[in-house]
C-alpha atoms as a PDB file:
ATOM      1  CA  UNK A   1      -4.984  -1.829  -8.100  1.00  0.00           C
ATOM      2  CA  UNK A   2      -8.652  -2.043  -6.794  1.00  0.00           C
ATOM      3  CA  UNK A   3      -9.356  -4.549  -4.232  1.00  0.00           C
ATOM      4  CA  UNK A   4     -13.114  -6.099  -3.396  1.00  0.00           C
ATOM      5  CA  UNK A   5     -13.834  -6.661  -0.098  1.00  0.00           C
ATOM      6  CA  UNK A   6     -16.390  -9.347   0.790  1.00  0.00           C
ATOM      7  CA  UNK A   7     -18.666  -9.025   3.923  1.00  0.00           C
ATOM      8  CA  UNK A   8     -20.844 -11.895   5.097  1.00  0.00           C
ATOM      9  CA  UNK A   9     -22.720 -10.964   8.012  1.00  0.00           C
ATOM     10  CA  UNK A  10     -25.657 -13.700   9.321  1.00  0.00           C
ATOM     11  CA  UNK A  11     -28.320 -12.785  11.274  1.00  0.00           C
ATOM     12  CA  UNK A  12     -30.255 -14.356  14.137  1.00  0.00           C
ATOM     13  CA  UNK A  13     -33.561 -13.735  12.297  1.00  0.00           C
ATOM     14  CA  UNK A  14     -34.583 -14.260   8.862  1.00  0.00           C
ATOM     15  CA  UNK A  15     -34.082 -10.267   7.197  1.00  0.00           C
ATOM     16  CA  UNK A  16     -36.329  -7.338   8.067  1.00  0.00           C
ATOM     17  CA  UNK A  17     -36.438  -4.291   6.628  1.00  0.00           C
ATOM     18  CA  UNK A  18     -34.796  -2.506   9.813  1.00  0.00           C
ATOM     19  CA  UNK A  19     -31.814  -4.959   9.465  1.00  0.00           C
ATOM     20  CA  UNK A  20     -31.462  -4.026   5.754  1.00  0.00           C
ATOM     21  CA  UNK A  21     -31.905  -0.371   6.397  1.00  0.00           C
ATOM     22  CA  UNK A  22     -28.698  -0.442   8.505  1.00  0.00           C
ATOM     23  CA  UNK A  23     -26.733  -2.245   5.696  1.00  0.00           C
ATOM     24  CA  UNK A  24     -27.929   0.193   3.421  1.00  0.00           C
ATOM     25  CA  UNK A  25     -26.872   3.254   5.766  1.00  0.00           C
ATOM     26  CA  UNK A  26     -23.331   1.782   5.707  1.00  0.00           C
ATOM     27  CA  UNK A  27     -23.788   1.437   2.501  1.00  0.00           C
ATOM     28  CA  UNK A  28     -23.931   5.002   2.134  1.00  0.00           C
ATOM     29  CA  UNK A  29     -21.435   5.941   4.437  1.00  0.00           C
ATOM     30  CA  UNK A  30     -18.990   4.045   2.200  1.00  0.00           C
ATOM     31  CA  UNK A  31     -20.187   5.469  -1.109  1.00  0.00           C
ATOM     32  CA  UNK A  32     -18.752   9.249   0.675  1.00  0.00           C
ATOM     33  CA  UNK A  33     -15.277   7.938   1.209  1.00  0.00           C
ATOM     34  CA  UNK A  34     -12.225   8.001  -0.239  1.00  0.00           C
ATOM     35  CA  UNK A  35     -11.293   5.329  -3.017  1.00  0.00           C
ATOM     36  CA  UNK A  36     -14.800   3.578  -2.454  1.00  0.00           C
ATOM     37  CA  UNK A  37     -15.649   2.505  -6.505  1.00  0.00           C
ATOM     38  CA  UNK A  38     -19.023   0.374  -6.043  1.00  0.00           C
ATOM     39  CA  UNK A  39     -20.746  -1.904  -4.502  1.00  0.00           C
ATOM     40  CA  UNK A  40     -23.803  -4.945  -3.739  1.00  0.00           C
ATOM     41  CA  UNK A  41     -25.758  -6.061  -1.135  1.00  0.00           C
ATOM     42  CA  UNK A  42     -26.699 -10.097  -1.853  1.00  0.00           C
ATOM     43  CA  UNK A  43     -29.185 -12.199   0.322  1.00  0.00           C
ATOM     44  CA  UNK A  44     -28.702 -15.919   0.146  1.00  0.00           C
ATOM     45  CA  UNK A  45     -31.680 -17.572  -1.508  1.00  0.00           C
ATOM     46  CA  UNK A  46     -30.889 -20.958   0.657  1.00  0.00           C
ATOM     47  CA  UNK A  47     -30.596 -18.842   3.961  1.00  0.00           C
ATOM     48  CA  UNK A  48     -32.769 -15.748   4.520  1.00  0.00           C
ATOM     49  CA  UNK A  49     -30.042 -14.742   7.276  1.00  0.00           C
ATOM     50  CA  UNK A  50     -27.225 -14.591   5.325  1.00  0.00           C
ATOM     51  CA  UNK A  51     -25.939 -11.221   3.694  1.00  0.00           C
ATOM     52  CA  UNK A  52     -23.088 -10.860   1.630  1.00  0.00           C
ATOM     53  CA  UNK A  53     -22.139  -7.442   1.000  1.00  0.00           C
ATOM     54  CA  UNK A  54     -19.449  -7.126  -2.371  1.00  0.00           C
ATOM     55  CA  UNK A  55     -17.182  -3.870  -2.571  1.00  0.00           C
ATOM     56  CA  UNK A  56     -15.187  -2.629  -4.494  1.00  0.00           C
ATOM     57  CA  UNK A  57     -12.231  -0.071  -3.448  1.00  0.00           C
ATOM     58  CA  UNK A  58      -9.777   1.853  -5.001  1.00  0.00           C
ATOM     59  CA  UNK A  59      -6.628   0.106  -2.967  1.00  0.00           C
ATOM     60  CA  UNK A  60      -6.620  -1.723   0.750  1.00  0.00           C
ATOM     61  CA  UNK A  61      -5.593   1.271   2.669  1.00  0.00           C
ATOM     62  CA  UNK A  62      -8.529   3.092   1.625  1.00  0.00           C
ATOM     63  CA  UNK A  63     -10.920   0.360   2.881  1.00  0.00           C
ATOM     64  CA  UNK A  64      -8.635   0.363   6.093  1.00  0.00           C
ATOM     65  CA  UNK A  65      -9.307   3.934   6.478  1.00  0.00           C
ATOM     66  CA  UNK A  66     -13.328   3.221   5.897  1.00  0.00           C
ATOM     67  CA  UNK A  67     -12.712   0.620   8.586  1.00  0.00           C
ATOM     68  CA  UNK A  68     -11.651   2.332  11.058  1.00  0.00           C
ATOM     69  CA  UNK A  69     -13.782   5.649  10.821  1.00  0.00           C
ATOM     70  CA  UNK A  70     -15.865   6.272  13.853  1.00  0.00           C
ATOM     71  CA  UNK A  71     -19.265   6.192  11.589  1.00  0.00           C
ATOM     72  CA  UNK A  72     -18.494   2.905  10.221  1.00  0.00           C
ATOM     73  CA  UNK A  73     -17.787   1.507  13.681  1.00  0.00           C
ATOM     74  CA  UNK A  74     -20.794   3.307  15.248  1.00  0.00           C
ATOM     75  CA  UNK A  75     -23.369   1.694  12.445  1.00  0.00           C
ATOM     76  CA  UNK A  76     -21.357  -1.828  12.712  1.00  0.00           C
ATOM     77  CA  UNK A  77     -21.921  -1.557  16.403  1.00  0.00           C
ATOM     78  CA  UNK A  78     -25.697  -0.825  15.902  1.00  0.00           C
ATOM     79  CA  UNK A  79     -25.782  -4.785  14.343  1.00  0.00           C
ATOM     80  CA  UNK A  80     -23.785  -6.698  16.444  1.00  0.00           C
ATOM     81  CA  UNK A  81     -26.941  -7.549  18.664  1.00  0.00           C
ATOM     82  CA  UNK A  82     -28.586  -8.556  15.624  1.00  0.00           C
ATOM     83  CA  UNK A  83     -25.917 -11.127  14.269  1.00  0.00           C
ATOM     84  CA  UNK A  84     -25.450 -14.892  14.703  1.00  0.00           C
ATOM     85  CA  UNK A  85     -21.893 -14.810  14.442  1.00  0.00           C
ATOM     86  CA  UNK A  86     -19.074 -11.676  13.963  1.00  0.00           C
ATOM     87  CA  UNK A  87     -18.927 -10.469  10.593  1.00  0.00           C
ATOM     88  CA  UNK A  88     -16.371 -12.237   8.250  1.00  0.00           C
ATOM     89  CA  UNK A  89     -14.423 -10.021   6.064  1.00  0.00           C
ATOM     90  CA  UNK A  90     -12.320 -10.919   3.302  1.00  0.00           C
ATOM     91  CA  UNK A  91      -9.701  -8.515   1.296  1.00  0.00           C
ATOM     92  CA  UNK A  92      -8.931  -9.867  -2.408  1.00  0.00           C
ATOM     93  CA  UNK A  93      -6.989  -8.450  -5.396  1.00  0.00           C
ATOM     94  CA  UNK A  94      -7.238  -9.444  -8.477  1.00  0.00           C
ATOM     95  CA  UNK A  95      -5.138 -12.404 -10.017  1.00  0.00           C
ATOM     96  CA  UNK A  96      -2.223 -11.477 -12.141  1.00  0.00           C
ATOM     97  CA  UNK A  97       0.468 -13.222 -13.437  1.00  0.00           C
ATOM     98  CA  UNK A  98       3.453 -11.516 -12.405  1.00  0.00           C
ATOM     99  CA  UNK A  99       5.959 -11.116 -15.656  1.00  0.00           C
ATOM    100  CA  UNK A 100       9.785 -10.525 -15.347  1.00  0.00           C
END
């Protein structure tokens, strides 16, 4: 069952293009792993500093593997200066009624 994963990262400063070039490198780190299926990168029209990133993966242990790879933590690292807050990460499946 594919899961999406929702990322919302907010920066300090309205986006740049350096701060989008390092969502899009993660971006492409993900796209090489195992059980990554798609995904988008939104900006908030209200709030120039907000960036939701949508992704979808094959199952949850897959994205917990992409989580915990050293390139994904290295590149994650590289924005932490750069964000407001820590990045809020959601897991969700998709809704199924569940038949006996």
């Amino acid at each position: 069952m594919n899961v999406r994963i929702i990322t919302q990262r907010k920066f300090r400063e309205p986006l740049v293009q350096e701060n989008l070039q390092a969502i899009e490198a993660l971006k492409i780190s993900a796209m090489q792993q195992k059980g990554y299926v798609s995904g988008e990168t939104l900006v908030n029209f209200e709030d120039r500093r907000e960036v939701l990133v949508l992704s979808t993966w094959s199952d949850n242990d897959d994205f917990n593997a992409w989580s915990n790879n050293e390139e994904k933590i290295k590149l994650e690292n590289e924005l932490i200066p750069l964000l407001e807050e820590p990045a809020k990460i959601i897991s969700l499946m998709e809704f199924c009624l569940f038949r006996q």
